[in-house]
Protein backbone atom coordinates (compact mmCIF):
# COMPACT_ATOMS: atom_id res chain seq x y z
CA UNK A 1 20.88 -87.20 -48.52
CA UNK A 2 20.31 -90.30 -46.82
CA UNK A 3 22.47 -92.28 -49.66
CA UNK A 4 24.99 -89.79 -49.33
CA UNK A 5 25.05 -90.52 -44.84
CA UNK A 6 24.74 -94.51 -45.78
CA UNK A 7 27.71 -94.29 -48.11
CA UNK A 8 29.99 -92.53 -45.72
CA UNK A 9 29.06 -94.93 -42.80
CA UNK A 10 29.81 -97.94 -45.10
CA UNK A 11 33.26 -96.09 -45.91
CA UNK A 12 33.72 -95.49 -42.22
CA UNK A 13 32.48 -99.02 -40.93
CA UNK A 14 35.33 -100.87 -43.08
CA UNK A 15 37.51 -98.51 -43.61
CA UNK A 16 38.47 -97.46 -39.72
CA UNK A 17 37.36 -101.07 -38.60
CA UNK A 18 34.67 -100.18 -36.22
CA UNK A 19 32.40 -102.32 -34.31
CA UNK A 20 33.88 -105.29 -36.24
CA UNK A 21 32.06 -107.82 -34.82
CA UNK A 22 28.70 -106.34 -35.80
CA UNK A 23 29.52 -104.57 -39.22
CA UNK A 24 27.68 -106.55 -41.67
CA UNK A 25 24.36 -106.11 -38.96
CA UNK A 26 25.13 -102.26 -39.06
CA UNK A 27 25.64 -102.08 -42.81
CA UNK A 28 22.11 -104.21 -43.34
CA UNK A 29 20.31 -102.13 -41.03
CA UNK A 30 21.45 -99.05 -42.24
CA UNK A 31 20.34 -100.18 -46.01
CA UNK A 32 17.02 -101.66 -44.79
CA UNK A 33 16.41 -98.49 -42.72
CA UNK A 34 17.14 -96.33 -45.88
CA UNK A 35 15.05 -98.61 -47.88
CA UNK A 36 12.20 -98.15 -45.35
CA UNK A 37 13.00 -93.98 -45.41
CA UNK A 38 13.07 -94.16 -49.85
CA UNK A 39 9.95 -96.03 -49.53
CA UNK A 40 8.02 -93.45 -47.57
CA UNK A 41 9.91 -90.59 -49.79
CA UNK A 42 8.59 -92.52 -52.67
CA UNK A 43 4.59 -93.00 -51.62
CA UNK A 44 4.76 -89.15 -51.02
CA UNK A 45 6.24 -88.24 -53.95
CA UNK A 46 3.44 -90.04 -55.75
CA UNK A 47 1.10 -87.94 -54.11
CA UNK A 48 2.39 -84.93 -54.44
CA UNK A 49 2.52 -85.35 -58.41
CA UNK A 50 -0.87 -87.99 -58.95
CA UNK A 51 -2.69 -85.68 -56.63
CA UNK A 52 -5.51 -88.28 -55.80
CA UNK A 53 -8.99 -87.19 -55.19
CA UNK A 54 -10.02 -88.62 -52.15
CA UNK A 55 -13.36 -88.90 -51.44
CA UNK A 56 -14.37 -87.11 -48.00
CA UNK A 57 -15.68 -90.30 -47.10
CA UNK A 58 -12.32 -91.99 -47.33
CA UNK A 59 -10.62 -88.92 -45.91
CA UNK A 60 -10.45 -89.88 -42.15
CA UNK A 61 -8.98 -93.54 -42.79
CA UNK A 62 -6.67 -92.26 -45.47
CA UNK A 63 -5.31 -90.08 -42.29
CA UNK A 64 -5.37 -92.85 -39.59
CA UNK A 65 -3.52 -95.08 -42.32
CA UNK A 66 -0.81 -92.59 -42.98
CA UNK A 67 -0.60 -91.94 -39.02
CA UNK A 68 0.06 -95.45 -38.45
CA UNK A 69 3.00 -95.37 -41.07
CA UNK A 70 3.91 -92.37 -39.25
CA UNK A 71 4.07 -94.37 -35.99
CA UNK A 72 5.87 -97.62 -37.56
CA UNK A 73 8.25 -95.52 -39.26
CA UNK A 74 9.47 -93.59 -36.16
CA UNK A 75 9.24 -97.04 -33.72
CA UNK A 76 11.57 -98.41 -35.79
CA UNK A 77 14.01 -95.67 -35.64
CA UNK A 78 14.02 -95.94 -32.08
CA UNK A 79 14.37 -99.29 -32.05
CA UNK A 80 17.47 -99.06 -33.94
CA UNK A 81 19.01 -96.70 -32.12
CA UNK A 82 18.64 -98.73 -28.80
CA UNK A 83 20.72 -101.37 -31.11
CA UNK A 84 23.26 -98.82 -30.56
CA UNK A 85 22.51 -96.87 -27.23
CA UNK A 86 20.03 -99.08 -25.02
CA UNK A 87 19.74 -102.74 -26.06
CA UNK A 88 17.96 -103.34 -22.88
CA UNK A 89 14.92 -101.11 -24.22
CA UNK A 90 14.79 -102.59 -28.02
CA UNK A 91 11.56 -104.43 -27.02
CA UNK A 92 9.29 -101.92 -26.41
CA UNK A 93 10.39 -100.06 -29.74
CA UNK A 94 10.04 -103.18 -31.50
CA UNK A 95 6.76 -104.30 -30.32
CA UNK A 96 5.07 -100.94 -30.77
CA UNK A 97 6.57 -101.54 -34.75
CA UNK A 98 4.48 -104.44 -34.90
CA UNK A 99 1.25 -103.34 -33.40
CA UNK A 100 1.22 -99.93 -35.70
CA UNK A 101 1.73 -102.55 -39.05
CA UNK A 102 -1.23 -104.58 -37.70
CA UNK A 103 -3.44 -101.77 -37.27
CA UNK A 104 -2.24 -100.45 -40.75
CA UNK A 105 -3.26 -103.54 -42.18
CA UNK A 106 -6.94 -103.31 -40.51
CA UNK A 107 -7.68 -99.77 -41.30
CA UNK A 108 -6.18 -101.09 -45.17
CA UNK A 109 -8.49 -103.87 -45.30
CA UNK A 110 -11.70 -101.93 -44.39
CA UNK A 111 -10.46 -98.63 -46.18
CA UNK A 112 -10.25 -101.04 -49.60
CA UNK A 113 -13.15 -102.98 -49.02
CA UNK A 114 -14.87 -99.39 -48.01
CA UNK A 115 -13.30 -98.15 -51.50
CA UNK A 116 -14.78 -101.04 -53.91
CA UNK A 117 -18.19 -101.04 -52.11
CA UNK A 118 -19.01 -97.21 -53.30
CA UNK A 119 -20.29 -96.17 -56.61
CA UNK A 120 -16.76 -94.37 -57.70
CA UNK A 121 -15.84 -95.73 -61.68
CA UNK A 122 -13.55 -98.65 -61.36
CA UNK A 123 -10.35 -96.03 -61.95
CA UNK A 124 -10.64 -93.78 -59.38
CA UNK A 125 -11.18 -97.02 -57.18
CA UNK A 126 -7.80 -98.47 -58.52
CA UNK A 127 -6.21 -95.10 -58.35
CA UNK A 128 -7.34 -95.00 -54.51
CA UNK A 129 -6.67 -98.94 -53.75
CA UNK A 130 -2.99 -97.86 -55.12
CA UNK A 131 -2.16 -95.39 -52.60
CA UNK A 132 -3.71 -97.62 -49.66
CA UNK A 133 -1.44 -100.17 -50.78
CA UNK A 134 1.76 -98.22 -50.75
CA UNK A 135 1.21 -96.47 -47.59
CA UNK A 136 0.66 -100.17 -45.99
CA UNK A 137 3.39 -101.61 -47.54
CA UNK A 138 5.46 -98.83 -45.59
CA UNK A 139 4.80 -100.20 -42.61
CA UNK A 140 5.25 -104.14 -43.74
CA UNK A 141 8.95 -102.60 -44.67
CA UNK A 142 9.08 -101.36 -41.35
CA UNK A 143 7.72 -104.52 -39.34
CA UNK A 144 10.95 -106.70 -41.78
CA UNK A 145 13.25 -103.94 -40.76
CA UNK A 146 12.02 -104.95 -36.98
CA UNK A 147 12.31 -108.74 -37.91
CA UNK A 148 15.97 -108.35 -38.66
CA UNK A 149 16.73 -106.17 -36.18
CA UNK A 150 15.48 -108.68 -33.22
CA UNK A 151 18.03 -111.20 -34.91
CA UNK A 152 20.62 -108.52 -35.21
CA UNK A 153 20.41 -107.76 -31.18
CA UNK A 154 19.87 -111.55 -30.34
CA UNK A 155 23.36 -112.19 -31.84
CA UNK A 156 24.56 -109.31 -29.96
CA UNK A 157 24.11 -109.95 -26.50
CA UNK A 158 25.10 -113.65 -27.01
């Protein structure tokens, strides 16, 4: 669905000349944004069908970790629609994108290091460090998507 909304922007962006100025900005932050949204779709999607046993131990970071994605990945919606609405605002969007990927990366440090400190077999250990992984790298997708976006509203008020 979100191809399908990305491909009739594009179509819409060149083909009715809108916001000319800023149309390659809008076309990369619409394709970063659905990269960010397929990359989420993705990590859940694998684990729906893996259906990882996670360890009641590891249960409670595993949530705070996926809340934190959670947080990035709505920030930087926000921020991107103050591109468009509130330019004024895009700061405080932006800067609560970067403090969710930081704290994903703490709580993904200590959940790992947590994971290859127990007694599990080395698989299920790889099999968890897997899912820690992708559900980080959401939010580093989301902190890039941030990244360009600063540049992209720097160029616009200039």
């Amino acid at each position: 669905m979100c191809d399908a909304l990305r491909r009739t922007i594009e179509t819409q962006l060149y083909t009715q000349t809108l916001i000319s100025e800023s149309r390659g900005d809008v076309l990369g932050l619409i394709r970063n944004l659905d990269h960010v949204l397929g990359f989420f779709e993705g990590t859940l999607w694998s684990l729906s069908i893996e259906k990882p046993d996670i360890p009641a131990e590891f249960q409670e970071s595993y949530r705070n970790l996926t809340n934190m994605g959670g947080e990035a990945g709505e920030s930087i919606v926000l921020a991107s629609r103050t591109f468009f609405r509130n330019i004024e605002s895009f700061g405080d969007h932006s800067h609560k994108v970067m403090f969710f990927e930081k704290e994903a990366d703490k709580i993904s440090t200590r959940l790992k290091s947590a994971i290859f400190d127990s007694k599990l077999d080395l698989a299920h250990k790889m099999h968890l460090k897997h899912f820690v992984e992708q559900i980080d790298n959401a939010t580093d997708w989301a902190e890039d998507v941030a990244d360009r976006l600063a540049i992209y509203v720097i160029k616009r008020t200039f």
